[in-house]
Protein backbone atom coordinates (compact mmCIF):
# COMPACT_ATOMS: atom_id res chain seq x y z
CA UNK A 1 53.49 29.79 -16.92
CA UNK A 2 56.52 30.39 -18.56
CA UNK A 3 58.52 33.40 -18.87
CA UNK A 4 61.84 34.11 -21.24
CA UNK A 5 64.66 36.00 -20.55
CA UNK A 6 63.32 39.00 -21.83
CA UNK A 7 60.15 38.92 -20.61
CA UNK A 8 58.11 37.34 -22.80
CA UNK A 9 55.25 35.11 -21.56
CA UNK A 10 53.29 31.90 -22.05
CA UNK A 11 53.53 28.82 -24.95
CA UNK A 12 53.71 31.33 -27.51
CA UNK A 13 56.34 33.96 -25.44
CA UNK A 14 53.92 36.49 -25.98
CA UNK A 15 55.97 39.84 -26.04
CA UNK A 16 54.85 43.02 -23.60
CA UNK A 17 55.62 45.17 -26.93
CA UNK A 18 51.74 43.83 -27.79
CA UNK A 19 50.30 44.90 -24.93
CA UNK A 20 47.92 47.20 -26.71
CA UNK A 21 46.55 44.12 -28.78
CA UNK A 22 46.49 41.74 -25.80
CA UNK A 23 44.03 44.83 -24.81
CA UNK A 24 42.04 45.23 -27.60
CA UNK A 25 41.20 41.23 -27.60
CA UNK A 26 40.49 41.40 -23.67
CA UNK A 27 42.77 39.84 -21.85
CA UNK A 28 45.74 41.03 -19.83
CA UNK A 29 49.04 41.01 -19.76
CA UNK A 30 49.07 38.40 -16.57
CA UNK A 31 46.46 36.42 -18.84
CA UNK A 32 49.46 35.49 -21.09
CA UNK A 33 50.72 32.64 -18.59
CA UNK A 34 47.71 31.07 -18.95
CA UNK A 35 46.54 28.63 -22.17
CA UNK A 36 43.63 30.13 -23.76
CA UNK A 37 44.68 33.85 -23.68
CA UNK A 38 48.32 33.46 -24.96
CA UNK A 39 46.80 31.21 -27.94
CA UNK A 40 44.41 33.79 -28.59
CA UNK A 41 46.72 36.43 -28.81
CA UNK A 42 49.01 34.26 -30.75
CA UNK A 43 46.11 33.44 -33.13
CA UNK A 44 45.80 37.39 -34.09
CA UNK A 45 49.17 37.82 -34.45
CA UNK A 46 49.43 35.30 -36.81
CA UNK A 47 46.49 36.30 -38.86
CA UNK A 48 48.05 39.55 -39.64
CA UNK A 49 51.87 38.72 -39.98
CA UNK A 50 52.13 34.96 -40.51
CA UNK A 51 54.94 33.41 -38.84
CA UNK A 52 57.26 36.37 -38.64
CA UNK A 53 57.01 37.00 -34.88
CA UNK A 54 58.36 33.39 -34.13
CA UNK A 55 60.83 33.15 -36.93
CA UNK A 56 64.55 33.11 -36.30
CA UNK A 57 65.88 33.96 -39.30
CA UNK A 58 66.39 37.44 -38.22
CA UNK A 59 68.57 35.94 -35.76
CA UNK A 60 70.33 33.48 -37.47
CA UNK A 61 73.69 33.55 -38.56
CA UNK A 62 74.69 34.31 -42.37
CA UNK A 63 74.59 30.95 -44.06
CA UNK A 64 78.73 30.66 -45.80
């Protein structure tokens, strides 16, 4: 699995600050290096705030 600098795990760098959803849906927080659980978890996330959580453009620099 695959983990990023700040800790976030998995193909969709699930971040620990979800914890209480990766819960709710059943899975762990080790479950989020694996496939199935990360996508799942993903696949809420999405659902309720789009693309947001995987967009940069909170990060990206002013356009001049």
């Amino acid at each position: 699995g695959q983990v990023g600098d700040d800790g976030e795990r998995g193909l969709f760098q699930i971040h620990s600050v979800h914890l209480e959803r990766i819960h709710r849906l059943g899975w762990t927080w080790e479950d989020m290096l694996k496939v199935i659980p990360n996508v799942s978890v993903a696949y809420d996330l999405w659902l309720e705030q789009g693309w947001r959580p995987w967009s940069c453009a909170d990060w990206a620099p002013p356009l001049s």
